[in-house]
Protein backbone atom coordinates (compact mmCIF):
# COMPACT_ATOMS: atom_id res chain seq x y z
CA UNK A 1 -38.67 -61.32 -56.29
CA UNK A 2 -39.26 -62.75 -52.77
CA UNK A 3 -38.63 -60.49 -49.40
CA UNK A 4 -35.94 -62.25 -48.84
CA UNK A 5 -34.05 -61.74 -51.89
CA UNK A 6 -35.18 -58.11 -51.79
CA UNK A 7 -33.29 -57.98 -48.24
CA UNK A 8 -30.10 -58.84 -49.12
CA UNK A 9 -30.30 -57.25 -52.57
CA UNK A 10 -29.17 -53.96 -52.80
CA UNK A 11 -29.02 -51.63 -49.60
CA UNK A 12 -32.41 -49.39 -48.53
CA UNK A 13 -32.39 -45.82 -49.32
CA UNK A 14 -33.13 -43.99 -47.03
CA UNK A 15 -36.04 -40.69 -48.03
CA UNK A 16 -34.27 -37.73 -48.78
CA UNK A 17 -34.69 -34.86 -46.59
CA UNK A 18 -35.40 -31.94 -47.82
CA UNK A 19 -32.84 -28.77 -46.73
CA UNK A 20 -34.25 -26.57 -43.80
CA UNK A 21 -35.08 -23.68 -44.40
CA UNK A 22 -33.70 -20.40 -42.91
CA UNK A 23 -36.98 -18.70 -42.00
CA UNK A 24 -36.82 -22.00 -39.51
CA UNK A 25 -34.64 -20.79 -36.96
CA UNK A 26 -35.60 -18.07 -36.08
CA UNK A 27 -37.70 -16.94 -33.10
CA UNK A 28 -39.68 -14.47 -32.14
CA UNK A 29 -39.39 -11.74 -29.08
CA UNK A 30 -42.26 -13.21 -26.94
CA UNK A 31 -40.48 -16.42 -27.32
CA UNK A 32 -37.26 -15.35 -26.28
CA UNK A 33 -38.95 -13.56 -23.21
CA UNK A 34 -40.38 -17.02 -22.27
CA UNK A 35 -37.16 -18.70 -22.41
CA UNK A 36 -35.16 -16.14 -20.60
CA UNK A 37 -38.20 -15.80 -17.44
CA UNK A 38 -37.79 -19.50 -17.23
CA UNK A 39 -34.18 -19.46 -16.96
CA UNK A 40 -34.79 -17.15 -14.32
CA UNK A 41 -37.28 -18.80 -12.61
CA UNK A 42 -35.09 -21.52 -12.38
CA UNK A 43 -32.08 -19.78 -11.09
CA UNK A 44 -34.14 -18.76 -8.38
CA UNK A 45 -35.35 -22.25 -7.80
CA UNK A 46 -31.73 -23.70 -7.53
CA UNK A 47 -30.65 -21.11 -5.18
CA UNK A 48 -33.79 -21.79 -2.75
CA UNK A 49 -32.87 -25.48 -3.24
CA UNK A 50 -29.44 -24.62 -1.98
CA UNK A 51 -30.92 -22.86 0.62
CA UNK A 52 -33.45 -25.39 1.96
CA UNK A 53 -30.41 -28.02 1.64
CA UNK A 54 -28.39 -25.98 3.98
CA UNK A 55 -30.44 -25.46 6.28
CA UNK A 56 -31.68 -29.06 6.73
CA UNK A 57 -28.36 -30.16 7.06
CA UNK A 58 -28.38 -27.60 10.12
CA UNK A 59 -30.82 -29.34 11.68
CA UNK A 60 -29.69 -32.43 11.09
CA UNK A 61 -26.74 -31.28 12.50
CA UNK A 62 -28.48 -30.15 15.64
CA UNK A 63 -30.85 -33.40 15.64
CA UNK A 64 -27.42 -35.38 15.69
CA UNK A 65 -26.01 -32.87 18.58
CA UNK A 66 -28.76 -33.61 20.77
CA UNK A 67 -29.46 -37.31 20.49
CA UNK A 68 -27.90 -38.71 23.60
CA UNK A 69 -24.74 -40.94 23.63
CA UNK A 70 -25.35 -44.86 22.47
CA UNK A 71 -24.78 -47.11 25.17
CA UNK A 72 -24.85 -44.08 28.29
CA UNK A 73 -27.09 -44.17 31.28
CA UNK A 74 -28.99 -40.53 30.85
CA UNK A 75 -30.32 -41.42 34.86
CA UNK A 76 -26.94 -41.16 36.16
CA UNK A 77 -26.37 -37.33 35.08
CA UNK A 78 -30.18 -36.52 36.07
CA UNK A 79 -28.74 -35.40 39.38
CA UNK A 80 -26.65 -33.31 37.75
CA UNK A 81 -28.25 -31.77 34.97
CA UNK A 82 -31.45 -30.77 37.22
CA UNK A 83 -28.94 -29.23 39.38
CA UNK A 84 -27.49 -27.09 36.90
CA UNK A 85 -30.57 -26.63 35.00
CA UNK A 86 -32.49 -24.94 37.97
CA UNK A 87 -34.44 -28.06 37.95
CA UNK A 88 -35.30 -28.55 34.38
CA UNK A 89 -32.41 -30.74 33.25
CA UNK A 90 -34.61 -31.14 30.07
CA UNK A 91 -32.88 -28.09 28.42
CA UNK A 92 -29.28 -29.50 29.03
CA UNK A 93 -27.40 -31.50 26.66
CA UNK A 94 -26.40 -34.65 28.65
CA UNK A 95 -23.80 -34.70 25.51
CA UNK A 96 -22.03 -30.79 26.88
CA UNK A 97 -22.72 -32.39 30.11
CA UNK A 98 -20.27 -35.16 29.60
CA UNK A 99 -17.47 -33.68 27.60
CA UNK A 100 -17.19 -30.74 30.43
CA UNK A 101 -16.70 -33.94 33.02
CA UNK A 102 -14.54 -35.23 30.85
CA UNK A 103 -12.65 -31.88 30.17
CA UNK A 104 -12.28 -31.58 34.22
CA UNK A 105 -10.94 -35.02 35.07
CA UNK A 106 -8.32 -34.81 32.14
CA UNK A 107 -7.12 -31.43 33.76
CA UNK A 108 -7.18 -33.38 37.20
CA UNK A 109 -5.27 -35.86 35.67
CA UNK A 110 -2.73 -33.95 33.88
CA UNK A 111 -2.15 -31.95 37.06
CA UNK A 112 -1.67 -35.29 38.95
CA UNK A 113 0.60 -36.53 35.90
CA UNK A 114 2.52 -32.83 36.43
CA UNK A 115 3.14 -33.38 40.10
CA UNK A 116 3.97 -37.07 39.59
CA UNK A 117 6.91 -35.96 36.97
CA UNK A 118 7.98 -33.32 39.26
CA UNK A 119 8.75 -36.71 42.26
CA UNK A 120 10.12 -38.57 39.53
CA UNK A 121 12.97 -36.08 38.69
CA UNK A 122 13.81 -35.43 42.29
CA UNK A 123 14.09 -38.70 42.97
CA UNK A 124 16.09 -38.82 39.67
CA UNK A 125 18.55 -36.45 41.51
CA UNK A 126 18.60 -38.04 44.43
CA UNK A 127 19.72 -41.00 42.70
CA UNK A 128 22.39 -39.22 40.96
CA UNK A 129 23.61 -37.81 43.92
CA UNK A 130 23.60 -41.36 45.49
CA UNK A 131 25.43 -42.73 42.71
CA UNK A 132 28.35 -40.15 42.89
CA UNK A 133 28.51 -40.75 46.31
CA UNK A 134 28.94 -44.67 46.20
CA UNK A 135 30.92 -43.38 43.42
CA UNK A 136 33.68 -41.70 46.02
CA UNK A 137 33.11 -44.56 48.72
CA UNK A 138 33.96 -47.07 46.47
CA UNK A 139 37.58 -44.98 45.27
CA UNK A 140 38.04 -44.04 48.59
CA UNK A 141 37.60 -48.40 49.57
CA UNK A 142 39.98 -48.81 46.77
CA UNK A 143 42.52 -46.47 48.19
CA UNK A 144 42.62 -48.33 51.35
CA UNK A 145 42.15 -51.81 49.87
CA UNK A 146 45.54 -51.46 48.15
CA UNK A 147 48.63 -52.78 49.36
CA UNK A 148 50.21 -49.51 50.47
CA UNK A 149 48.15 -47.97 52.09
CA UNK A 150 47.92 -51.42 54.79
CA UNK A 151 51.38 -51.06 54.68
CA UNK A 152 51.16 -47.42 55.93
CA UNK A 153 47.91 -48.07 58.14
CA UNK A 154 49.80 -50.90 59.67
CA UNK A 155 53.21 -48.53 60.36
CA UNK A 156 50.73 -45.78 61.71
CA UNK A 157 48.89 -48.32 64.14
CA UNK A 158 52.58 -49.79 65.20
CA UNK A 159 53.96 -46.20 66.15
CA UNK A 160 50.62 -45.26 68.03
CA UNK A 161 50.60 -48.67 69.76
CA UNK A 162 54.29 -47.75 70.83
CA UNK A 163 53.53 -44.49 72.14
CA UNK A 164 50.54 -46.11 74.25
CA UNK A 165 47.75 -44.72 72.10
CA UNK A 166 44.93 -46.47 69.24
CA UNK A 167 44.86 -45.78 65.53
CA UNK A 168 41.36 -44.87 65.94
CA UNK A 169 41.55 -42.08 68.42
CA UNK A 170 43.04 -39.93 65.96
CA UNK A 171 39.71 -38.01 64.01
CA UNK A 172 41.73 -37.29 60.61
CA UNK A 173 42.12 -41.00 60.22
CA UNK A 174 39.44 -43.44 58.41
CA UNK A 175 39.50 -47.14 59.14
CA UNK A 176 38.94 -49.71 56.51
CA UNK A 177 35.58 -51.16 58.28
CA UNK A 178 33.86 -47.34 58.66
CA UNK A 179 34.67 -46.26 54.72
CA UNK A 180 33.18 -50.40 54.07
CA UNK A 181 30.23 -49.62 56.71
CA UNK A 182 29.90 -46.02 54.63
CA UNK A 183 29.82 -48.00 51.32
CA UNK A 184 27.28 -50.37 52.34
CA UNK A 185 24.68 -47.42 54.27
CA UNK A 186 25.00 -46.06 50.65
CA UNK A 187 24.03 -48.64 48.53
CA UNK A 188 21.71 -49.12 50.98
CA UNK A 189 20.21 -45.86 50.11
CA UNK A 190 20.50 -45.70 46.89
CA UNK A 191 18.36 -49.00 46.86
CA UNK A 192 15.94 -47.38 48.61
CA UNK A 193 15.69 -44.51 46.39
CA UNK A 194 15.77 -46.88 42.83
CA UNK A 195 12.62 -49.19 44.72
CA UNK A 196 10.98 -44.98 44.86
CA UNK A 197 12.10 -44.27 41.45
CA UNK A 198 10.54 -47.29 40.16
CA UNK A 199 7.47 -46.88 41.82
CA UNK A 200 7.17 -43.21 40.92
CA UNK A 201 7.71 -44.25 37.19
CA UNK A 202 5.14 -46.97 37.52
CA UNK A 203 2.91 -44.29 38.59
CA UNK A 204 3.91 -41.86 35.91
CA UNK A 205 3.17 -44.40 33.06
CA UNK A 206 -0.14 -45.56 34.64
CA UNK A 207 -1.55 -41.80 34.68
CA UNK A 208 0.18 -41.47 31.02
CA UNK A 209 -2.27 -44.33 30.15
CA UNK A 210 -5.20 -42.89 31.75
CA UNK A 211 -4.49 -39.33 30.49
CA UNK A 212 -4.14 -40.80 27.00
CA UNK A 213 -7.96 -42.70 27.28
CA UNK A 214 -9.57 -39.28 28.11
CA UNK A 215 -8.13 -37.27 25.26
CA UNK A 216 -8.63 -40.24 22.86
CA UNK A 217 -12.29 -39.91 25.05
CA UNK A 218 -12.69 -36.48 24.18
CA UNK A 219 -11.23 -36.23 20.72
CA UNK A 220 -14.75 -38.96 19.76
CA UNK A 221 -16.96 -36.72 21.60
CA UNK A 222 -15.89 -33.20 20.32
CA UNK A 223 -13.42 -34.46 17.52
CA UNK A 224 -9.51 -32.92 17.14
CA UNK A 225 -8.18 -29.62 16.68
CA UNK A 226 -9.44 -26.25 18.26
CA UNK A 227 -11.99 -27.50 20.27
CA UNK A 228 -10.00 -30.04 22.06
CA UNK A 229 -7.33 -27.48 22.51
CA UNK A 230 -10.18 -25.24 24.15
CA UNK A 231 -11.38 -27.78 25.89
CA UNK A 232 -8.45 -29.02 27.75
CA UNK A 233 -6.71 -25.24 27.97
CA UNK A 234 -8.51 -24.17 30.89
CA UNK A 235 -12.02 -24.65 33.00
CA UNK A 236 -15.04 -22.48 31.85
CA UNK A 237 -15.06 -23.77 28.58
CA UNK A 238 -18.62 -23.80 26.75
CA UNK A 239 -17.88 -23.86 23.04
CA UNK A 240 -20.24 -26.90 22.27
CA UNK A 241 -23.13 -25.43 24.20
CA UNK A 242 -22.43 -22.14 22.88
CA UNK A 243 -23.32 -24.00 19.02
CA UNK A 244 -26.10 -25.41 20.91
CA UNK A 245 -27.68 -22.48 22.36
CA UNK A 246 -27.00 -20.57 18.99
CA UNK A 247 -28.85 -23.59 16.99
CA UNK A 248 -31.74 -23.65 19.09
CA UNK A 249 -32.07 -19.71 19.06
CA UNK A 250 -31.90 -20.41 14.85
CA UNK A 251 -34.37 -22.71 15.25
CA UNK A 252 -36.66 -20.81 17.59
CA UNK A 253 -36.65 -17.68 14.63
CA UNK A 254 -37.13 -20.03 12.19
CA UNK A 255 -40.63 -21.71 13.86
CA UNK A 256 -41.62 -18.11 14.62
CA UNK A 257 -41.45 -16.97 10.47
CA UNK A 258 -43.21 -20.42 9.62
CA UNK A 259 -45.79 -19.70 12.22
CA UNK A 260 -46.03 -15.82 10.88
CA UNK A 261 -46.22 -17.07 7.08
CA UNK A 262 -48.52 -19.95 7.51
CA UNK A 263 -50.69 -22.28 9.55
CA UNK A 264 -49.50 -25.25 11.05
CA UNK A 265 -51.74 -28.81 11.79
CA UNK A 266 -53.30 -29.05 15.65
CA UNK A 267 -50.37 -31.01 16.15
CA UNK A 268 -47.34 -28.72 15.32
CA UNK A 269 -49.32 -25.87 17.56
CA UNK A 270 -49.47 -27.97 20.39
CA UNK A 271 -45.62 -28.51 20.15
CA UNK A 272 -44.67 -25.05 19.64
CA UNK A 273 -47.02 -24.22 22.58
CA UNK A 274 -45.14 -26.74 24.62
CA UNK A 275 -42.20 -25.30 23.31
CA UNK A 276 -43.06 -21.99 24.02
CA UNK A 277 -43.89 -22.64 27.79
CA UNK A 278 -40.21 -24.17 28.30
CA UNK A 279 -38.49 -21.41 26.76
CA UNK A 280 -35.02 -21.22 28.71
CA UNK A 281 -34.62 -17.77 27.58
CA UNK A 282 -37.70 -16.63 29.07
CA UNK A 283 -37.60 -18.17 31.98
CA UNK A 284 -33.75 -16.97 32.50
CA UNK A 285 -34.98 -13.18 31.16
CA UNK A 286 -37.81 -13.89 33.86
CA UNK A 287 -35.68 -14.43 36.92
CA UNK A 288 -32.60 -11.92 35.91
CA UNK A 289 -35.88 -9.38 35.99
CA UNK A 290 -37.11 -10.66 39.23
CA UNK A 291 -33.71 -10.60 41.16
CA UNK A 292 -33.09 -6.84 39.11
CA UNK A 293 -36.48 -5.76 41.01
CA UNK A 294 -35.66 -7.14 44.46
CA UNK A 295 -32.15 -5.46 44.01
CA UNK A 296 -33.27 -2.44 43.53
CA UNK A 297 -35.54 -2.48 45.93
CA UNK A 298 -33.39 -3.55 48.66
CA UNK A 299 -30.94 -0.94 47.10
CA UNK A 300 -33.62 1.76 47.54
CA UNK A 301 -34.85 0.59 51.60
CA UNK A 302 -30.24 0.91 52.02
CA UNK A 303 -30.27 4.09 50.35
CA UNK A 304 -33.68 5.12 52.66
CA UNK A 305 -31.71 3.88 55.84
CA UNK A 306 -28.37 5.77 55.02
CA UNK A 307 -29.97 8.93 54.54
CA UNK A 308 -32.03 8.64 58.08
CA UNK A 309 -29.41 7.57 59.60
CA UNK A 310 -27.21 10.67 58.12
CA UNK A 311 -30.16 12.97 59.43
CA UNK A 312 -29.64 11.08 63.50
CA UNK A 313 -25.93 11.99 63.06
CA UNK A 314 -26.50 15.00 62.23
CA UNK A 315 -29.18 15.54 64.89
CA UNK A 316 -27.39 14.52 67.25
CA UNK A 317 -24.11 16.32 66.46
CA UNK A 318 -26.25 19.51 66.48
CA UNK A 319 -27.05 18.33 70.03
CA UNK A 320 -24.03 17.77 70.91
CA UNK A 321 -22.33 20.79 70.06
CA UNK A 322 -25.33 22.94 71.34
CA UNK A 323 -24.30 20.50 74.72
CA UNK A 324 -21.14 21.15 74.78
CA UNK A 325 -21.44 25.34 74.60
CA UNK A 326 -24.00 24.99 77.16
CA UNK A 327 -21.39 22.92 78.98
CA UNK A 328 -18.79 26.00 78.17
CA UNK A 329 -20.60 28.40 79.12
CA UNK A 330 -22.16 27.11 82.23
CA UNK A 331 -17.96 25.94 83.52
CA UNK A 332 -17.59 29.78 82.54
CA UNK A 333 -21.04 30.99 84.51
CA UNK A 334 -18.98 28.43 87.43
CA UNK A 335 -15.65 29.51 87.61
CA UNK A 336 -17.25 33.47 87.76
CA UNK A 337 -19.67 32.02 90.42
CA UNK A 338 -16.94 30.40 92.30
CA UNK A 339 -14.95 33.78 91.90
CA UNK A 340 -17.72 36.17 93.26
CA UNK A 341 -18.36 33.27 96.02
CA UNK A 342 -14.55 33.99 96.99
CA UNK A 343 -14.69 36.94 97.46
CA UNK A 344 -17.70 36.91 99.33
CA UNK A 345 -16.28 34.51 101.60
CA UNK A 346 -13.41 36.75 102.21
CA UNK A 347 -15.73 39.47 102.94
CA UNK A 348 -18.14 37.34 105.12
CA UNK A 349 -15.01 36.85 107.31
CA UNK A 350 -13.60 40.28 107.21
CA UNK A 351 -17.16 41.22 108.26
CA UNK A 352 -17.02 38.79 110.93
CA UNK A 353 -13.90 39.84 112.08
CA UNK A 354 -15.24 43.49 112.05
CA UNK A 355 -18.53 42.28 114.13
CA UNK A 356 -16.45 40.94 116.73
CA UNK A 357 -14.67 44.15 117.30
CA UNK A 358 -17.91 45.90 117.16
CA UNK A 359 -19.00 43.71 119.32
CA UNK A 360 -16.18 44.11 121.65
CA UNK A 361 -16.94 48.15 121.67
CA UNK A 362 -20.09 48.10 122.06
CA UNK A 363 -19.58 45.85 125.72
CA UNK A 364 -16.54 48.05 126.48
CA UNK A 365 -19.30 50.95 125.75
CA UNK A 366 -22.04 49.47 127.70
CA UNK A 367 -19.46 48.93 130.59
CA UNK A 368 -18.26 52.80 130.61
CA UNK A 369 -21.87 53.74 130.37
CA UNK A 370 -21.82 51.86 133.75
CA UNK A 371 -18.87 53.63 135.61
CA UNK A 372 -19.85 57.36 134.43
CA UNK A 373 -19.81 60.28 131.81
CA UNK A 374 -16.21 60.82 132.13
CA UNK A 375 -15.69 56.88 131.34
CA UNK A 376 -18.16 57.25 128.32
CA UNK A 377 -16.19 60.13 126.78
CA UNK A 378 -12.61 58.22 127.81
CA UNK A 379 -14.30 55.06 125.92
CA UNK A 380 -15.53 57.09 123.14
CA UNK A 381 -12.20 58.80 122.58
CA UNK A 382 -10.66 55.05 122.87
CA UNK A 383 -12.95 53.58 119.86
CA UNK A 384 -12.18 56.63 117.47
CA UNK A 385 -14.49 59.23 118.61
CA UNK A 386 -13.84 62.20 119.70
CA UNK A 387 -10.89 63.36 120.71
CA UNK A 388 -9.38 64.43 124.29
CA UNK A 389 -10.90 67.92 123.79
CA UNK A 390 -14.56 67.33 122.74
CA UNK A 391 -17.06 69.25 124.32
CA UNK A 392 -19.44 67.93 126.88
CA UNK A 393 -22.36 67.83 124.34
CA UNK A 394 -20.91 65.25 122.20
CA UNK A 395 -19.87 63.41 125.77
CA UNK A 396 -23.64 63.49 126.36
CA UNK A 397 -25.02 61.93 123.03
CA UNK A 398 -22.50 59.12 123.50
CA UNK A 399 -24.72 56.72 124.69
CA UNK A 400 -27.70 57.12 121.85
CA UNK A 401 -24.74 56.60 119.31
CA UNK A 402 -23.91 53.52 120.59
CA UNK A 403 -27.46 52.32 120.49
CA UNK A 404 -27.76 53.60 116.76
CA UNK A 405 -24.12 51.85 115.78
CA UNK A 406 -25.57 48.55 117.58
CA UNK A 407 -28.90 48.28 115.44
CA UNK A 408 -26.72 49.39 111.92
CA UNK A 409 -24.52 46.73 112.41
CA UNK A 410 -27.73 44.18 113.29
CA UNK A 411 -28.94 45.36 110.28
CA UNK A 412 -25.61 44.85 108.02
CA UNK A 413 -25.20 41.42 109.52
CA UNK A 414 -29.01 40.62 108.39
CA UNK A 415 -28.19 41.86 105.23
CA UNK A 416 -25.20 40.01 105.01
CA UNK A 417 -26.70 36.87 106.03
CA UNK A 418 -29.11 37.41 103.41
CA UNK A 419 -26.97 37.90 100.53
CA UNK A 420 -24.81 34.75 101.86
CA UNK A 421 -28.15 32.49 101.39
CA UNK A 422 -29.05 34.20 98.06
CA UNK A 423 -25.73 33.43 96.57
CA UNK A 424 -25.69 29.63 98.52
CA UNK A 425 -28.59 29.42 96.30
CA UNK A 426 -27.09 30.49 93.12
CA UNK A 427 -24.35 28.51 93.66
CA UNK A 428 -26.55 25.17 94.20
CA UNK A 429 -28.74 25.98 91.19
CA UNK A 430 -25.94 26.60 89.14
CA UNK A 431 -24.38 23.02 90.09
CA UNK A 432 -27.80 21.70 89.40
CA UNK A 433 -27.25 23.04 85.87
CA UNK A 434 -23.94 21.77 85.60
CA UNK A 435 -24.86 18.18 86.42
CA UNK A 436 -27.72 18.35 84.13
CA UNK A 437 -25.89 19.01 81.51
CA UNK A 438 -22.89 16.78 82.15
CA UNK A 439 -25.81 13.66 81.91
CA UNK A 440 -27.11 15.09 78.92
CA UNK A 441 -23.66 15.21 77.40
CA UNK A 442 -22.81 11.48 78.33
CA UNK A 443 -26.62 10.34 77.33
CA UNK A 444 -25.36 12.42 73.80
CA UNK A 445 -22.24 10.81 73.77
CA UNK A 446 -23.28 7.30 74.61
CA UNK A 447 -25.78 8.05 71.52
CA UNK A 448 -23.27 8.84 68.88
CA UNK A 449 -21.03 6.14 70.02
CA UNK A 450 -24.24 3.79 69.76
């Protein structure tokens, strides 16, 4: 028949297929090494995928952290930035920069909101205290406003009129006009103190309002829960740059092991060349060695100038203690000096006295010599020579005697005169001494003090 007819005859058969065999499954061992290496293979693939996704989402992360803010003026921190960058505001975030402004006027603010709720409930209590007090005026004007009381008031003023005298002298009574005069003072006051209430409240809500735009502020820059709480706890918080200093260390390491395990184009050289050269952690490492150098030197020249200047103290301590025994033993070598000197003074004027007597035989001598031998033995006998009795030889060697006695006593009184002069000059060379060594002890002195 036609195609057509053989279409809609009876439905196609489909070939038969033929069973598989069992010998058709199965595989053999290099096969199944092949299969299981590839598996493998791609494990390890997946988990370096995994690896290569985290860590561009990293730096995406840290791209997004330092982009600066959409719509803010980057000119107006520049000031700022370069002067807490050393002058290279180019390694700040202008984004840590802002949320630590931030986190210091909110603290301002809260303090001022603090101090403002502290005026508001004193001047809550002072309008309490107002209140009770119009409070008792206003029973007290009561009191007196009723009927009775007049009545009584009026009685009292009668009687006092009668014995010559005013209600108001007496102290323990209150007039209606001064507890209506009280009344009035204190609503008065208490006006005074709702107007500063109000105002105080006013006050209170508007730094509410502007305490509430900084944290909603903050909570879009560094987003809500530990952080904000960091943030807003207390000043030296650095949590954000923290991330940011830890990201860009990551970062650092990672150029560093792509630059050790391959090379880069011209291009990426030049930048990590540039980057190199404004390393902040060099630079910092740089200057904390610097200052570590000039400390210790300066610590070295101190430690230098302390131990010379131990050495001078104890120089001149040596000096003056060897001073001061010199000192001691030339007031010793003095007071022995001024002893002998005494007692040489005392003997100068015994021997004086003892001259003049000598002096006073030897004329009575010369003037018996005059009158006779019998004088010259009388006179002799008178001055301690011989007695009555002597015989006329010693009578007649009287006179040679005399002349002997005369030139010994010349002679002690040269000798005496002498030793005087020697021990004047002692005496001035030891006070010589003495006054040397007193200048050298004040020149010492004035030293140490110095």
């Amino acid at each position: 028949g036609s195609p057509g007819s053989g279409a809609s005859g009876s439905p196609r058969r489909s070939p038969r297929r033929s069973p598989r065999k069992r010998s058709d499954f199965c595989f053999s061992e290099q096969e199944v090494n092949a299969v299981t290496a590839a598996h493998q293979q791609n494990q390890a693939l997946v988990a370096e995928l995994s690896a290569k996704t985290r860590q561009i989402e990293t730096l995406e992360a840290l791209v997004a952290a330092l982009k600066p803010l959409p719509g803010m003026d980057v000119a107006k921190y520049r000031e700022m930035l370069e002067s807490a960058g050393d002058g290279h505001g180019e390694d700040l975030d202008v984004r840590d920069a802002k949320i630590v402004e931030l986190s210091k006027k909110m603290r301002g603010v809260n303090v001022a909101l603090q101090r403002e709720r502290d005026r508001s409930r004193a001047a809550a209590r002072q309008v309490a205290g107002k209140d009770a007090e119009i409070e008792l005026l206003r029973e007290q004007l009561d009191a007196v406003a009723s009927p009775a009381v007049r009545n009584k008031l009026r009685h009292m003023q009668t009687e006092a009129r009668r014995r010559g005298s005013s209600i108001e002298a007496d102290a323990s009574i209150v007039s209606p006009a001064e507890v209506v005069e009280q009344a009035q003072k204190a609503m008065k006051d208490a006006a005074a103190v709702r107007s500063q209430n109000d105002e105080l409240k006013h006050k209170l809500e508007v730094q509410r309002i502007e305490n509430n735009q900084l944290n909603t502020t903050l909570k879009r820059e560094i987003g809500d829960g530990d952080l904000f709480n960091a943030a807003i706890a207390g000043e030296g918080w650095r949590g954000r740059a923290q991330q940011i200093t830890l990201l860009k260390t990551k970062v650092k390491r990672l150029e560093r092991e792509l630059r050790n395990g391959g090379h880069g184009s011209p291009g990426t050289q030049n930048f990590q060349r540039s980057r190199d050269a404004k390393d902040v952690d060099a630079r910092a490492e740089a200057h904390v060695k610097s200052i570590s150098t000039a400390r210790q030197a300066l610590l070295a020249s101190q430690r230098e100038e302390i131990a010379q200047l131990k050495a001078e103290q104890k120089e001149s301590r040596q000096r003056l203690d060897a001073a001061r025994s010199r000192l001691s033993t030339a007031q010793t070598d003095a007071a022995r000096l001024r002893g002998q000197m005494k007692v040489m003074i005392d003997k100068a004027d015994t021997d004086d006295s003892l001259i003049q007597e000598l002096r006073e035989q030897l004329s009575q001598t010369r003037r018996a010599a005059g009158m006779g031998g019998g004088s010259i033995a009388l006179a002799l006998g008178s001055t301690g020579g011989s007695s009555s009795g002597a015989s006329p030889k010693a009578a007649s060697h009287g006179a040679p005697r005399s002349s002997k006695s005369n030139d010994d006593l010349r002679a002690e009184i040269e000798r005496l005169k002498k030793l005087t002069k020697r021990q004047g000059d002692v005496i001035d060379r030891q006070e010589r001494t003495i006054s040397g060594l007193r200048s050298e002890l004040h020149d010492v002195q004035a030293h140490v003090r110095g």
